[in-house]
N, C-alpha and C. Protein backbone atom coordinates (compact mmCIF):
# COMPACT_ATOMS: atom_id res chain seq x y z
N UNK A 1 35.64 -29.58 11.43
CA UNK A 1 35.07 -30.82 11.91
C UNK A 1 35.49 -31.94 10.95
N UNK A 2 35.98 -33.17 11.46
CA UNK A 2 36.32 -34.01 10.80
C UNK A 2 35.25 -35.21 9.87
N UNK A 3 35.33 -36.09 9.12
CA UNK A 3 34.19 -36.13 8.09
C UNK A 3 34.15 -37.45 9.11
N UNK A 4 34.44 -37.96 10.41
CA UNK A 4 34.09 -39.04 11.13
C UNK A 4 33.17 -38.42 12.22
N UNK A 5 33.83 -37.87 12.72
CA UNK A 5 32.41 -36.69 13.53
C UNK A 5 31.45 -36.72 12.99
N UNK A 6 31.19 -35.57 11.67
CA UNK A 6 29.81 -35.83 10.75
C UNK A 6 29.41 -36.83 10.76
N UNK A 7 30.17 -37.58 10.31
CA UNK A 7 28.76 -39.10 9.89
C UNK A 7 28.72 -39.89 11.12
N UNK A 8 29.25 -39.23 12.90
CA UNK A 8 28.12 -39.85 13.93
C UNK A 8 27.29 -39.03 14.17
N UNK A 9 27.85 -37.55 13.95
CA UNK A 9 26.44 -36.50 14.18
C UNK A 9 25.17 -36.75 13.61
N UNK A 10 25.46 -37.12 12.27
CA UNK A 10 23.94 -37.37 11.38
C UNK A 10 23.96 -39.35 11.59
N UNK A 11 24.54 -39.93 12.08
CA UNK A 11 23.87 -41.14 12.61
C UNK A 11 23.20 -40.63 13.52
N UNK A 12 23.28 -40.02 14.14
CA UNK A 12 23.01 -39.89 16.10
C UNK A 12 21.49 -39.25 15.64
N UNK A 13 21.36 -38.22 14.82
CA UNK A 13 20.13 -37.45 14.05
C UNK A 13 18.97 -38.14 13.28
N UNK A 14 19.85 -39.21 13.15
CA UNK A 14 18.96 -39.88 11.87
C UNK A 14 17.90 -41.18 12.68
N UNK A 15 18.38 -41.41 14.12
CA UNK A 15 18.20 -42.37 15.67
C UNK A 15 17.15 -41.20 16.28
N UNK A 16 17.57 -40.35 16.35
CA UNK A 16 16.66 -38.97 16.98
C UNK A 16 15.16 -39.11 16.26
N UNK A 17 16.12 -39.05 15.30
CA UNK A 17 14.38 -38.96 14.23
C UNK A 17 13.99 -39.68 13.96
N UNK A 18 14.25 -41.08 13.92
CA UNK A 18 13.45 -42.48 13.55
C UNK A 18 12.30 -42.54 15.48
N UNK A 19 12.84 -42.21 16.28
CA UNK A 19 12.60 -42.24 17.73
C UNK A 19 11.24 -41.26 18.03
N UNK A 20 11.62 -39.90 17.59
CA UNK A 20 10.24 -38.85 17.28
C UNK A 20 9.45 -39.86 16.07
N UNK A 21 9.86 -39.84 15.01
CA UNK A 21 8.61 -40.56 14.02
C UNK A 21 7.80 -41.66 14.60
N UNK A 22 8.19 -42.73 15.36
CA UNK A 22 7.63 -43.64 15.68
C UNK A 22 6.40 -43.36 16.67
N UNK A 23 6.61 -42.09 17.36
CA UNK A 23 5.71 -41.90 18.28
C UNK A 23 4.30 -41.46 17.38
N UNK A 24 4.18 -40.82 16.11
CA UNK A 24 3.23 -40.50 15.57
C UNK A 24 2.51 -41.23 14.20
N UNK A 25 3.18 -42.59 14.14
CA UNK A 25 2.83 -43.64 13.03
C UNK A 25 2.23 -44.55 13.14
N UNK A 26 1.72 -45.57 12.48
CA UNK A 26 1.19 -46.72 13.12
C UNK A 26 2.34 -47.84 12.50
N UNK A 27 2.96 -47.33 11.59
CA UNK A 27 4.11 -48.28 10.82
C UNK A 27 5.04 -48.36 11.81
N UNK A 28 5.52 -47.81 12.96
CA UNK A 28 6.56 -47.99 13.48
C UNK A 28 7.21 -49.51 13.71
N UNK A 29 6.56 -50.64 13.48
CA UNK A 29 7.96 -51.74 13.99
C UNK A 29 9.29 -51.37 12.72
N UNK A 30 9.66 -50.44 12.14
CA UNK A 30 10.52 -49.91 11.83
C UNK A 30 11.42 -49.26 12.12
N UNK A 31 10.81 -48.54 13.39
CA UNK A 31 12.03 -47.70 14.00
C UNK A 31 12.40 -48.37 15.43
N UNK A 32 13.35 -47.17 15.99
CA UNK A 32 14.63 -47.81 16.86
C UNK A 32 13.72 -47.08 18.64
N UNK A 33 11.94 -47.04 17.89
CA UNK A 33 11.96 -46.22 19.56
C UNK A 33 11.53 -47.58 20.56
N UNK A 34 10.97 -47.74 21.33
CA UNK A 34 10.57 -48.72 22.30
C UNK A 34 8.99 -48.90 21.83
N UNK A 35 8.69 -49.98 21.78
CA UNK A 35 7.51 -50.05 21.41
C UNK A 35 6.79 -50.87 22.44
N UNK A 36 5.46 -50.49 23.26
CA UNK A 36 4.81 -51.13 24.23
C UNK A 36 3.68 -51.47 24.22
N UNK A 37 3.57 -52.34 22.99
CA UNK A 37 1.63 -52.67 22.57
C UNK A 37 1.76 -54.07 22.46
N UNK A 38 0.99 -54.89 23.10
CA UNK A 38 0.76 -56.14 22.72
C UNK A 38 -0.90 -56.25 22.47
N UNK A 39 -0.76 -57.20 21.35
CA UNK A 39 -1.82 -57.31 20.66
C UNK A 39 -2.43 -58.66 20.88
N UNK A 40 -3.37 -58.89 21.31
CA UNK A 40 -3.89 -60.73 21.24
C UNK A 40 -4.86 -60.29 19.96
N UNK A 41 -4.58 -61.08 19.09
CA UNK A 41 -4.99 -61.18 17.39
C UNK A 41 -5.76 -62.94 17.42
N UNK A 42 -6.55 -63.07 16.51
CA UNK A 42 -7.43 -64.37 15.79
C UNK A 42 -7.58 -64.04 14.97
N UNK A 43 -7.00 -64.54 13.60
CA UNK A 43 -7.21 -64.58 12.26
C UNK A 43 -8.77 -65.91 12.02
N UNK A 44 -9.52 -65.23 10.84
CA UNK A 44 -10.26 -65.88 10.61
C UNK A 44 -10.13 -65.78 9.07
N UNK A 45 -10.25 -66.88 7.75
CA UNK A 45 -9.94 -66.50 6.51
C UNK A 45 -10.91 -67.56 6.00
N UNK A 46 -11.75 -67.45 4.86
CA UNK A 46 -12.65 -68.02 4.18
C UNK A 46 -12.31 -67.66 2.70
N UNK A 47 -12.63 -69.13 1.62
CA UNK A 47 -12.14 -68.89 0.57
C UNK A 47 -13.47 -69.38 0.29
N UNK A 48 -14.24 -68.92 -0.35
CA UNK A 48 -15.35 -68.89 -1.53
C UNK A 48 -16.03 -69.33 -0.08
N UNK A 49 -16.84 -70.56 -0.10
CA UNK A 49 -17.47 -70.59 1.01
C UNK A 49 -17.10 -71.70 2.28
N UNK A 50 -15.47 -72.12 1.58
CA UNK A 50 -14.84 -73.23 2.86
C UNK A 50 -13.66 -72.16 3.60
N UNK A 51 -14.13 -72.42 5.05
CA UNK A 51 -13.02 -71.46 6.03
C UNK A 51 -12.16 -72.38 6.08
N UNK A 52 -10.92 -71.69 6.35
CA UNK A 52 -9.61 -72.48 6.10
C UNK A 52 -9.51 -72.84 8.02
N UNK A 53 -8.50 -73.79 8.15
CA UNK A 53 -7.68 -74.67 9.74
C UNK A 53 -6.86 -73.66 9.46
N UNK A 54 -6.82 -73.59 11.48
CA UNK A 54 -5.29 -73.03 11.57
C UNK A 54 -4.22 -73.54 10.96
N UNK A 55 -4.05 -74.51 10.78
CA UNK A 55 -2.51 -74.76 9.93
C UNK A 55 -2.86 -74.18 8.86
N UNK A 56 -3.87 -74.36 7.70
CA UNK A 56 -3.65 -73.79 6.81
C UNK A 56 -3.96 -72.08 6.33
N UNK A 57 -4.28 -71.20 8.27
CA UNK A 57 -3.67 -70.09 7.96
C UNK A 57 -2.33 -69.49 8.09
N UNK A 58 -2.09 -70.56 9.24
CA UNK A 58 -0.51 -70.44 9.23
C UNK A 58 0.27 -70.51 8.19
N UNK A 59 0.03 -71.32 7.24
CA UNK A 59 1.23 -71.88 6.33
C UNK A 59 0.68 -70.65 5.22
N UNK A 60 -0.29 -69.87 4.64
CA UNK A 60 -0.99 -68.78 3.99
C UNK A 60 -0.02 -67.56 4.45
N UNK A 61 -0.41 -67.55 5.71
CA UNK A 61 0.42 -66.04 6.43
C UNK A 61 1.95 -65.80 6.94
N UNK A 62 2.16 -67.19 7.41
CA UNK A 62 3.43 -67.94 8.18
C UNK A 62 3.18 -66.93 9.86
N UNK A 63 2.43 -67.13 9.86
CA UNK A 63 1.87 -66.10 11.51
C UNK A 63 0.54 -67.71 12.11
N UNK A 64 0.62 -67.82 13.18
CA UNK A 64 -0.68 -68.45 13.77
C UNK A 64 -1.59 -68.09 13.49
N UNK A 65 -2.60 -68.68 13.71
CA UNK A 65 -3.84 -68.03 12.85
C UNK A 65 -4.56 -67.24 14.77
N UNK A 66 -4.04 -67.81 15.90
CA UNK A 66 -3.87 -66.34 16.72
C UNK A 66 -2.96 -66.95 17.98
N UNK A 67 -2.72 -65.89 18.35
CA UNK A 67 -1.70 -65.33 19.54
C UNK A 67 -1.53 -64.01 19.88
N UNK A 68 -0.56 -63.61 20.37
CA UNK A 68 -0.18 -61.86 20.88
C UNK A 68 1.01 -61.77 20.37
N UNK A 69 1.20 -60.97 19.83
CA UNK A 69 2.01 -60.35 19.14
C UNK A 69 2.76 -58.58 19.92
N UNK A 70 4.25 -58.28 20.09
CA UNK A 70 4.39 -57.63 20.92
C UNK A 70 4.79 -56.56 19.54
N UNK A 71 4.33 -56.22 18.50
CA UNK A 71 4.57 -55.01 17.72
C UNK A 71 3.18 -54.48 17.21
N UNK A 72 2.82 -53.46 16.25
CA UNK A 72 2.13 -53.01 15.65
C UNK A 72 0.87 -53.51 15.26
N UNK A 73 -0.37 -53.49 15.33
CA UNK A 73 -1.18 -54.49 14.86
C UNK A 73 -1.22 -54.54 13.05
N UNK A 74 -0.43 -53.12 13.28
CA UNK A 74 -0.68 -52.85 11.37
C UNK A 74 0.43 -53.45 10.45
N UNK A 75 1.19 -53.98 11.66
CA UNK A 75 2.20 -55.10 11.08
C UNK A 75 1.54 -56.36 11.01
N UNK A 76 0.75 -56.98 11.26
CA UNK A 76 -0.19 -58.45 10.89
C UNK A 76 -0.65 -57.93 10.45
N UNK A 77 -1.53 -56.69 9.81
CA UNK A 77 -2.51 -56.51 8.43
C UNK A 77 -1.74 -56.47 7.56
N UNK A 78 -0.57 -55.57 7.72
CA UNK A 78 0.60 -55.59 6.03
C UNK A 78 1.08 -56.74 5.79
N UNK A 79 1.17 -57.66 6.75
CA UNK A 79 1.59 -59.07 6.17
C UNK A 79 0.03 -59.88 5.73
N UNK A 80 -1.19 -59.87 5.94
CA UNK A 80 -1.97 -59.96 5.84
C UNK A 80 -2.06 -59.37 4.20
N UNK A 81 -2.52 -58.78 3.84
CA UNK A 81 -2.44 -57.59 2.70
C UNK A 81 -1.52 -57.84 1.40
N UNK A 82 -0.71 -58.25 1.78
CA UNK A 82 0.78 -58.29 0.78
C UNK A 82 0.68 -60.17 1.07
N UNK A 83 0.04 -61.08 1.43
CA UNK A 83 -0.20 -62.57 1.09
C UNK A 83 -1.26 -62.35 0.20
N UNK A 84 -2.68 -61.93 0.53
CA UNK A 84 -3.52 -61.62 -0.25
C UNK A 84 -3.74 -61.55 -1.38
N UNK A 85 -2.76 -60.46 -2.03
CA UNK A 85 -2.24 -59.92 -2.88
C UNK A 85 -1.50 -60.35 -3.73
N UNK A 86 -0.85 -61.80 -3.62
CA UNK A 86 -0.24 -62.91 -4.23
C UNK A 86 -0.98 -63.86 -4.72
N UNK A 87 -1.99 -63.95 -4.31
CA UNK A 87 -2.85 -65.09 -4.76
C UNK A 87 -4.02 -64.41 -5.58
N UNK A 88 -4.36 -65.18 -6.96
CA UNK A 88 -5.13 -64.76 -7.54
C UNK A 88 -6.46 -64.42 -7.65
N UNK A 89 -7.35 -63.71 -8.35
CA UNK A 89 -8.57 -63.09 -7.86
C UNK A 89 -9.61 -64.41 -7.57
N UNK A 90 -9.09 -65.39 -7.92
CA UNK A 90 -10.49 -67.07 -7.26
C UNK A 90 -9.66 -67.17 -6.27
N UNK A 91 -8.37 -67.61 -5.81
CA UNK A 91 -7.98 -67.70 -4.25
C UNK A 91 -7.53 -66.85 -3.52
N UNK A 92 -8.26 -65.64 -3.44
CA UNK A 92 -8.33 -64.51 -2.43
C UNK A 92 -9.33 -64.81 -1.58
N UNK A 93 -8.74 -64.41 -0.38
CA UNK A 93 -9.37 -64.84 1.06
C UNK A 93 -10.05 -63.69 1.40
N UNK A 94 -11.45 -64.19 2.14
CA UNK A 94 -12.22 -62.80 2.78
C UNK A 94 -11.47 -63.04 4.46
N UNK A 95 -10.66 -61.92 4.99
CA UNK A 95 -9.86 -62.29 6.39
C UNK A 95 -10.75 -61.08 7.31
N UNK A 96 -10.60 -62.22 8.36
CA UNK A 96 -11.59 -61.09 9.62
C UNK A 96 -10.39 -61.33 10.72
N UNK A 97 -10.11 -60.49 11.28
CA UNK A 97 -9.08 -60.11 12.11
C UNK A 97 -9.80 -59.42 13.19
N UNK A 98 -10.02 -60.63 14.42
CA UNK A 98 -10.33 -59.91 15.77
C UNK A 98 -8.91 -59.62 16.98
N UNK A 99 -8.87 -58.40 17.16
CA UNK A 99 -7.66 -58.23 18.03
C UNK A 99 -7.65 -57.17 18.94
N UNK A 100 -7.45 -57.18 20.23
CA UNK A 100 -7.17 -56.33 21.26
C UNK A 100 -5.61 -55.67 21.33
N UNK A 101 -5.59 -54.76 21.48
CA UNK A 101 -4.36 -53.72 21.91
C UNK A 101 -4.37 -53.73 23.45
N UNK A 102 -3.33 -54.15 23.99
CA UNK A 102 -3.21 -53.46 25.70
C UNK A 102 -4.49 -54.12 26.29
N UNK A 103 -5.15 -55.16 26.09
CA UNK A 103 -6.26 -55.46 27.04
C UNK A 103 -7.46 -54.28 27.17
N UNK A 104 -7.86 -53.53 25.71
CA UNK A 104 -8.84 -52.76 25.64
C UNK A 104 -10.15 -53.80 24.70
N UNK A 105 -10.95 -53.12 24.75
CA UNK A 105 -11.75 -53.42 23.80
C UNK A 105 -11.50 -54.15 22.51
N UNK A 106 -12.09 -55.12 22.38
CA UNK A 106 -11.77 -56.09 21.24
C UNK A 106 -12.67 -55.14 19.65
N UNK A 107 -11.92 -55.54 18.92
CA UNK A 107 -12.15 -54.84 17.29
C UNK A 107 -11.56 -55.65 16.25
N UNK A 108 -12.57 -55.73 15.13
CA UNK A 108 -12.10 -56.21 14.00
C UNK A 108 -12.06 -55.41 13.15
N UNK A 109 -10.83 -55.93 11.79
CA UNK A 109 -10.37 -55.73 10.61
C UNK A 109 -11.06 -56.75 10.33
N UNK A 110 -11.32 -56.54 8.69
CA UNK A 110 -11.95 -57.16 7.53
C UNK A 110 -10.66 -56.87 6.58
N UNK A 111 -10.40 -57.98 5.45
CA UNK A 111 -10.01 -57.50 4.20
C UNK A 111 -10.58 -58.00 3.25
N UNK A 112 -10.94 -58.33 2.04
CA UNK A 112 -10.70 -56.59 1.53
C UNK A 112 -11.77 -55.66 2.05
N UNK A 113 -11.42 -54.50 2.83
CA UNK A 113 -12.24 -53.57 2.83
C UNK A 113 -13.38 -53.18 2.12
């Protein structure tokens, strides 16, 4: 077998398996499978005891502070999470995250947990 064969066999393997993983993760906007969740999300963020304007969660997150979003919901918490996480322990935000999957039941995230 020639060493160009191999390296589409294990491309073609490595697509296989990013495709199976995605079905059992919640991280998937990473992989290459089809993803069919839309999320309608509302960020809510309070710093000590003044809640912040949508612009200024937008410009915090660089996301609206809400809309629908057609990937992961655990992709707006890791971007959520990792802003957070930049700003120091007096301008850390308490964030409430109300969001529906697929037009089910509405649920919130809190951070920090």
């Amino acid at each position: 077998m020639s060493w160009r064969i191999a390296i589409g066999v294990f491309l073609l393997l490595l697509q296989a398996g990013a495709i199976v993983r995605a079905r059992f993760v919640d991280d998937r906007y990473f992989c290459w499978a089809p993803f069919d969740q839309q999320t309608k999300y509302e960020i809510g963020v309070a710093i000590g005891d003044e809640k912040l304007a949508s612009s200024q969660i937008q410009k915090r997150y660089r996301r609206p502070a809400a809309g629908v979003d057609n990937r992961s919901v655990h992709n707006l918490f890791d971007i959520i999470i990792r802003a957070e996480q930049k700003f120091d322990k007096w301008d850390r935000g308490r964030v409430v995250v109300r969001y529906s999957v697929n037009g089910r039941e509405q649920r919130e995230w809190r951070y920090p947990q």
